[in-house]
C-alpha atoms as a PDB file:
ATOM      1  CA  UNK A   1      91.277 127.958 113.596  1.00  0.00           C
ATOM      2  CA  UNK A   2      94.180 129.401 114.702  1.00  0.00           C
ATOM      3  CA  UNK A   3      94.079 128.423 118.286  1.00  0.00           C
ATOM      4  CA  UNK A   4      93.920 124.406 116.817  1.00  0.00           C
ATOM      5  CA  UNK A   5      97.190 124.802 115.077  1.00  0.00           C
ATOM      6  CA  UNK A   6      98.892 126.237 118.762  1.00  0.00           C
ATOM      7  CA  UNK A   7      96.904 123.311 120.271  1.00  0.00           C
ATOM      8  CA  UNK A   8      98.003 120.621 117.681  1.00  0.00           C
ATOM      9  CA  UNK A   9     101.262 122.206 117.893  1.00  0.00           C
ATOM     10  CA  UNK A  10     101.498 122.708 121.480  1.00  0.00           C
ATOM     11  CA  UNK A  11     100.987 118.868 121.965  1.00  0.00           C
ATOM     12  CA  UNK A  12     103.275 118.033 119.608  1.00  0.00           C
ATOM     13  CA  UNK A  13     106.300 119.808 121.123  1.00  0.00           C
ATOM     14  CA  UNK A  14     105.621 118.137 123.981  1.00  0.00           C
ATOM     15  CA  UNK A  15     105.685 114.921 123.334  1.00  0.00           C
ATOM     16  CA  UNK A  16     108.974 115.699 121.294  1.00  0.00           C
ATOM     17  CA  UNK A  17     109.944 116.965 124.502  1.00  0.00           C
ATOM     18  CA  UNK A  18     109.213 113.194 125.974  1.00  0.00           C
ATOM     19  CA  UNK A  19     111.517 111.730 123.473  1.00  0.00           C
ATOM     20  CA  UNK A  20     113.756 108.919 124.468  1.00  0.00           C
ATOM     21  CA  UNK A  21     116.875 107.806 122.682  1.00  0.00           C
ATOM     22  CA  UNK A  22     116.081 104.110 123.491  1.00  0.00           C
ATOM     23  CA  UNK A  23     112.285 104.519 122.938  1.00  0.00           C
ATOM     24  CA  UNK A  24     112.425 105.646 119.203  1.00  0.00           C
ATOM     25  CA  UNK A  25     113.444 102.460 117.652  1.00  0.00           C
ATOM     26  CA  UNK A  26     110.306 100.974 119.184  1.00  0.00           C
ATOM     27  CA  UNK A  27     108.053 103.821 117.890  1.00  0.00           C
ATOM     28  CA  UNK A  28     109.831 103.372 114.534  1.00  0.00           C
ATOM     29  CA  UNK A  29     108.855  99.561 114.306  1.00  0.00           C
ATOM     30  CA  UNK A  30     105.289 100.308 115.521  1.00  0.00           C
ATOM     31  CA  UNK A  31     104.334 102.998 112.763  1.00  0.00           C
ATOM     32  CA  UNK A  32     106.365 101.102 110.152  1.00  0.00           C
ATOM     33  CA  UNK A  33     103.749  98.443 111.053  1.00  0.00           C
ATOM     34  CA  UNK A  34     100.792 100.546 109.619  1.00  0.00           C
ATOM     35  CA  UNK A  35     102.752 101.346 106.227  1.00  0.00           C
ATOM     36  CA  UNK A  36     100.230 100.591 103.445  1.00  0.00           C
ATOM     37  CA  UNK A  37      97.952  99.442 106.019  1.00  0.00           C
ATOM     38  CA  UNK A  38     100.729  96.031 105.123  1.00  0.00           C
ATOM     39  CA  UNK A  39      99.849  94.358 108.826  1.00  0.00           C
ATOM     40  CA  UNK A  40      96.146  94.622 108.637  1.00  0.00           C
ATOM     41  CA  UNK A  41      96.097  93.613 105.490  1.00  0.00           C
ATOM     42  CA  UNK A  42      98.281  90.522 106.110  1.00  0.00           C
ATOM     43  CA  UNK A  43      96.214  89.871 109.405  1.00  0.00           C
ATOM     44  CA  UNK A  44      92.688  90.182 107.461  1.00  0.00           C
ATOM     45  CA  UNK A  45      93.653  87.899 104.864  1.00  0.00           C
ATOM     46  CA  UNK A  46      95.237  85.253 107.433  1.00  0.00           C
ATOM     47  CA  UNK A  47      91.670  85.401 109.252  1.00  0.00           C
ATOM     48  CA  UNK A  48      89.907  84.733 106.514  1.00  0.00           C
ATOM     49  CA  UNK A  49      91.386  81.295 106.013  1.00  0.00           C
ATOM     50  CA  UNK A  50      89.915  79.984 109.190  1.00  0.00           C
ATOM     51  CA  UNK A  51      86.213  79.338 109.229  1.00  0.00           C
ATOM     52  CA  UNK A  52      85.716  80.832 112.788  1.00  0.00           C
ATOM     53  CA  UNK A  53      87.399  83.976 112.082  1.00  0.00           C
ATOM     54  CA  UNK A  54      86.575  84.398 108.264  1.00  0.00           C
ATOM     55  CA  UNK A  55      83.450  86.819 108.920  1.00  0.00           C
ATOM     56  CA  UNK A  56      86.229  88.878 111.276  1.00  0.00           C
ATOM     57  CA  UNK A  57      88.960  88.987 108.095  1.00  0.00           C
ATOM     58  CA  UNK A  58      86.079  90.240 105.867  1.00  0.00           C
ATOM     59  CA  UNK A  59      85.059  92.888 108.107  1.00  0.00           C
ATOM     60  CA  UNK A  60      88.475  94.151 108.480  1.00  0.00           C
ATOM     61  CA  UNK A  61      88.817  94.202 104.758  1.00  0.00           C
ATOM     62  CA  UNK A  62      86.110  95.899 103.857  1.00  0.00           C
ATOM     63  CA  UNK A  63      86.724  98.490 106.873  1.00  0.00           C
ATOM     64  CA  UNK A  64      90.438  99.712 105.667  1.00  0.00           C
ATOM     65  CA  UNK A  65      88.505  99.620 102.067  1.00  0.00           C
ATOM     66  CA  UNK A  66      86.067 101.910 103.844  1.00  0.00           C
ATOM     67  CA  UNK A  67      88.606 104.172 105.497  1.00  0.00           C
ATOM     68  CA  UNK A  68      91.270 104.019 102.875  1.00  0.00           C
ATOM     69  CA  UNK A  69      88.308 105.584 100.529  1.00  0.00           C
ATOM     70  CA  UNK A  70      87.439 108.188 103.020  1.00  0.00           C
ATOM     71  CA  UNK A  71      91.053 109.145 103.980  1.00  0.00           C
ATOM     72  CA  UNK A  72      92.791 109.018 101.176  1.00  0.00           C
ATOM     73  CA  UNK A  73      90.347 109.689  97.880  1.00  0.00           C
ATOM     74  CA  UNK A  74      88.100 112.376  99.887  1.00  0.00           C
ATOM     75  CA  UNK A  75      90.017 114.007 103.181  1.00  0.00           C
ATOM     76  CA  UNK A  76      92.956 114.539 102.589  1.00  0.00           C
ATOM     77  CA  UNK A  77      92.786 115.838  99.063  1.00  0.00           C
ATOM     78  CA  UNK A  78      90.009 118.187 100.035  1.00  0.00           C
ATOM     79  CA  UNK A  79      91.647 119.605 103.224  1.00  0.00           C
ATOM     80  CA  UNK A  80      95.336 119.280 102.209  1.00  0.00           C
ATOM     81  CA  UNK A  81      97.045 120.171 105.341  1.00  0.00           C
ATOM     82  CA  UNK A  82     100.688 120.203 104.984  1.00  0.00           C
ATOM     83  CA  UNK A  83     102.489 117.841 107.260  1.00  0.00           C
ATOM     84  CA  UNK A  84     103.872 119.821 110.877  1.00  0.00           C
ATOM     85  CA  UNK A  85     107.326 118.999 110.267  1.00  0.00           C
ATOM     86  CA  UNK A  86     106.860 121.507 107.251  1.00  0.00           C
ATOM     87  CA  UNK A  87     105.676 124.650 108.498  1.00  0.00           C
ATOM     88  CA  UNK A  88     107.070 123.853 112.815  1.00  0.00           C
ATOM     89  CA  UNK A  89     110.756 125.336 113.643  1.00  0.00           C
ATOM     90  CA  UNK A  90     112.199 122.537 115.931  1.00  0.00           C
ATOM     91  CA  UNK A  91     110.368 119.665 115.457  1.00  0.00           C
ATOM     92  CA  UNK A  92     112.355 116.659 114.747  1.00  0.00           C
ATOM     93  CA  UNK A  93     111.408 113.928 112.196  1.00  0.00           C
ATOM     94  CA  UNK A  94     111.955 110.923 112.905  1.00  0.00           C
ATOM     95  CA  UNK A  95     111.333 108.836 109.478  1.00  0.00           C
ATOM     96  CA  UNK A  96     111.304 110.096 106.142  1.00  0.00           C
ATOM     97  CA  UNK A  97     108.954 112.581 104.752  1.00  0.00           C
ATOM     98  CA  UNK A  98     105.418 111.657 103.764  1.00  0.00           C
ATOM     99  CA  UNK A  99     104.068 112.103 100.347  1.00  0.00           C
ATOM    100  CA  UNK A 100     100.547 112.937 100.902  1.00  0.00           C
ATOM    101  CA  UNK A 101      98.788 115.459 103.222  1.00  0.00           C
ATOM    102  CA  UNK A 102      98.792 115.455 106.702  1.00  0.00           C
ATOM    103  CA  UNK A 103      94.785 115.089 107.388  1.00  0.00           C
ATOM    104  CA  UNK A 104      93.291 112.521 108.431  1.00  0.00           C
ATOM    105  CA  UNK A 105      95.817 109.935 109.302  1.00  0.00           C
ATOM    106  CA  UNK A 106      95.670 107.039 107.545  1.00  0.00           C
ATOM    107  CA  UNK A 107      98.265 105.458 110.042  1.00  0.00           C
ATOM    108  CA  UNK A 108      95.752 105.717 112.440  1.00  0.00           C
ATOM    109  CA  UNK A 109      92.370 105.062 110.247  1.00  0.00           C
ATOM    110  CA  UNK A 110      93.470 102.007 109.038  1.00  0.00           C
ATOM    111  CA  UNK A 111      94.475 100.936 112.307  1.00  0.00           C
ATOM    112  CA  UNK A 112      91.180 101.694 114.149  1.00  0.00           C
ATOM    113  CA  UNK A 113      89.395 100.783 111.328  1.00  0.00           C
ATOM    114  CA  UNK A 114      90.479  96.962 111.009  1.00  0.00           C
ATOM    115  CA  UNK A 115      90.876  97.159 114.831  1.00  0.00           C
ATOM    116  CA  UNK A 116      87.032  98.260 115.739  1.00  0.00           C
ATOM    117  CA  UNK A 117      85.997  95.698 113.093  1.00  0.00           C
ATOM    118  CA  UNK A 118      87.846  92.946 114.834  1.00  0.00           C
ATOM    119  CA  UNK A 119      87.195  93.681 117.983  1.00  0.00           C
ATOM    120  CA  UNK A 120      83.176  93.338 117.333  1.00  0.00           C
ATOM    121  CA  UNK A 121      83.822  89.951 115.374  1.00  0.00           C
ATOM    122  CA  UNK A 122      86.161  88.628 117.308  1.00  0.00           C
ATOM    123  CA  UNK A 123      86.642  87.083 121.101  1.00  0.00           C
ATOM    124  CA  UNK A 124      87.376  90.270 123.306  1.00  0.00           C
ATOM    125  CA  UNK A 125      90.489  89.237 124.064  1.00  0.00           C
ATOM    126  CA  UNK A 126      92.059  89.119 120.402  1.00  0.00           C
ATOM    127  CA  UNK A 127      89.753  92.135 119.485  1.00  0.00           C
ATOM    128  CA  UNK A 128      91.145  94.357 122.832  1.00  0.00           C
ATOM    129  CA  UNK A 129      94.645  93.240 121.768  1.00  0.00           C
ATOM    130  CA  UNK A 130      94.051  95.110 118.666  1.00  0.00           C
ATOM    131  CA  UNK A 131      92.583  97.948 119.562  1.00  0.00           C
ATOM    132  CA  UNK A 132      95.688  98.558 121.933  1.00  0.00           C
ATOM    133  CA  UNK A 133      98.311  97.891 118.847  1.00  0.00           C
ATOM    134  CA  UNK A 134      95.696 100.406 117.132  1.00  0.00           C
ATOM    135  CA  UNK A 135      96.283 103.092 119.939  1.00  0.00           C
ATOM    136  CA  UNK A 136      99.756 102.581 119.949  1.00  0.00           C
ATOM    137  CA  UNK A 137     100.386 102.777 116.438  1.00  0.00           C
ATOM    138  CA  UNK A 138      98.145 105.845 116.235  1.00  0.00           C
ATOM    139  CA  UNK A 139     100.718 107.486 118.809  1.00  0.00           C
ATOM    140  CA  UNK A 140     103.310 106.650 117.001  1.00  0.00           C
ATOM    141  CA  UNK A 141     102.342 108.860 113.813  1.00  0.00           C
ATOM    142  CA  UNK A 142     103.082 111.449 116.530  1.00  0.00           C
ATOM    143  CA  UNK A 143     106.065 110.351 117.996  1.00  0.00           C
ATOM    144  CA  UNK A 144     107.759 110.020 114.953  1.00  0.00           C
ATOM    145  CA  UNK A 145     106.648 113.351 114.125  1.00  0.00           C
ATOM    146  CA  UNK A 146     104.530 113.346 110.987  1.00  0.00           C
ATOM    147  CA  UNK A 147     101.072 113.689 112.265  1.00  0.00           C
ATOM    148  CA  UNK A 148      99.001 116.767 114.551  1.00  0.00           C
ATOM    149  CA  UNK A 149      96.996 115.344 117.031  1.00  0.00           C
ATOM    150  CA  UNK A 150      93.800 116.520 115.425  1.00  0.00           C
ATOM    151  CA  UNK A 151      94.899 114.543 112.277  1.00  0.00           C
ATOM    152  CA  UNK A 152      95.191 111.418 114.407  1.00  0.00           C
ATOM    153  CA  UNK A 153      92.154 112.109 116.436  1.00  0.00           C
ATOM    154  CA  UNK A 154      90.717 112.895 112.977  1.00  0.00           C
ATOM    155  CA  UNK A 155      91.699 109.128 111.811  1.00  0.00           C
ATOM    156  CA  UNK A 156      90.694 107.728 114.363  1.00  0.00           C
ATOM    157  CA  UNK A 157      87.307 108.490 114.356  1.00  0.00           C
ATOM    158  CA  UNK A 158      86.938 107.569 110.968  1.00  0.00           C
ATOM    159  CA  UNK A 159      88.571 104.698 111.291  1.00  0.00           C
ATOM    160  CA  UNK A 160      86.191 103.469 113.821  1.00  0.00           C
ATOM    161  CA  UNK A 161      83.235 104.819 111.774  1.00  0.00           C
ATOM    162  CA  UNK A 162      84.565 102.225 109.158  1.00  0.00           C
ATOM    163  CA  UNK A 163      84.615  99.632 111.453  1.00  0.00           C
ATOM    164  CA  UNK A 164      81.783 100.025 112.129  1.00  0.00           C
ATOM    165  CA  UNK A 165      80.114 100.527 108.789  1.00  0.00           C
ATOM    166  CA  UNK A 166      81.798  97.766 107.536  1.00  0.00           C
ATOM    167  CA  UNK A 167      80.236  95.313 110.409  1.00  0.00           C
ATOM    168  CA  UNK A 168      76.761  96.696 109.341  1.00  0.00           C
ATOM    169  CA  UNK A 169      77.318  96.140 105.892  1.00  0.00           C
ATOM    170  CA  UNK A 170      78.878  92.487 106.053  1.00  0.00           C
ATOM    171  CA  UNK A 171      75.758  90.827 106.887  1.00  0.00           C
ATOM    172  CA  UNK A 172      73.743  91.414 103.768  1.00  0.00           C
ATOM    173  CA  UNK A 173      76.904  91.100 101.546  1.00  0.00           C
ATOM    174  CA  UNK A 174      77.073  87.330 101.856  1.00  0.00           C
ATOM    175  CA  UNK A 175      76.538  84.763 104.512  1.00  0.00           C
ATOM    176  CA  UNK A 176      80.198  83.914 105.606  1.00  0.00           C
END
């Protein structure tokens, strides 16, 4: 596995490399945005008090349920990769240092999770919207420098497999 780590770390270098003194506050803002998982929370719970977009808030819920569960309770204790800005010489953080493990990112599981859900529930155009935010907050995590790019990629995917799990489940669960 050796040749992932010089991939992830590879990548990561370079977009340090890409860096931009007036770009970081705006990659600052974006991850701070999937903190807790804070603005899909606050955007799931604001859909559900509309009748036409309740179904869509309850999907997103239960998908960052479903991703926080597998990210957080099962990944990342059982793989416990420390974070690159721990073991990389010259790579620059950008925020403060994380307290959990490096894989998968929950930035980025949340964000695809709640995203995918939304975008299946949702008109395209809001749904698209979010999957964008998703991508860009997902980048961000690397940007800012706490994240490989196999931990994103990593979150991602199960981020949209919570998505979509969560869209299969919601039907049965109640009829919203």
């Amino acid at each position: 596995m050796e040749w992932l780590w010089l991939l992830d770390s590879g990548i990561l270098m370079w977009i340090q490399s890409l860096r931009q003194e007036w770009m970081t506050p705006f990659w600052k803002a974006v991850t701070f945005l999937g903190d807790a998982g804070w603005f899909w929370i606050a955007l799931s719970l604001g859909l559900l008090c509309f009748c036409k977009t309740k179904r869509a808030g309850a999907a997103m819920l239960l998908a960052l349920l479903i991703g926080a569960l597998i990210t957080n309770i099962i990944c990342k204790p059982a793989f416990a990769r420390i974070r690159p800005y721990e073991v990389m010489d010259g790579l620059v953080l950008l925020i403060g240092k994380q307290t959990d493990y490096s894989f998968p990112s929950g930035h980025a599981c949340a964000s695809f999770a709640a995203a995918f859900a939304g975008w299946k529930q949702l008109p395209r155009r809001f749904g698209g919207s979010m999957l964008v935010l998703a991508g860009l907050l997902a980048f961000s995590r690397l940007y800012v420098g706490v994240h490989y790019p196999s931990d994103v990629l990593g979150g991602i995917l199960i981020g949209l497999f919570s998505g979509w799990l969560a869209c299969k489940l919601l039907p049965p669960l109640s009829p919203l």
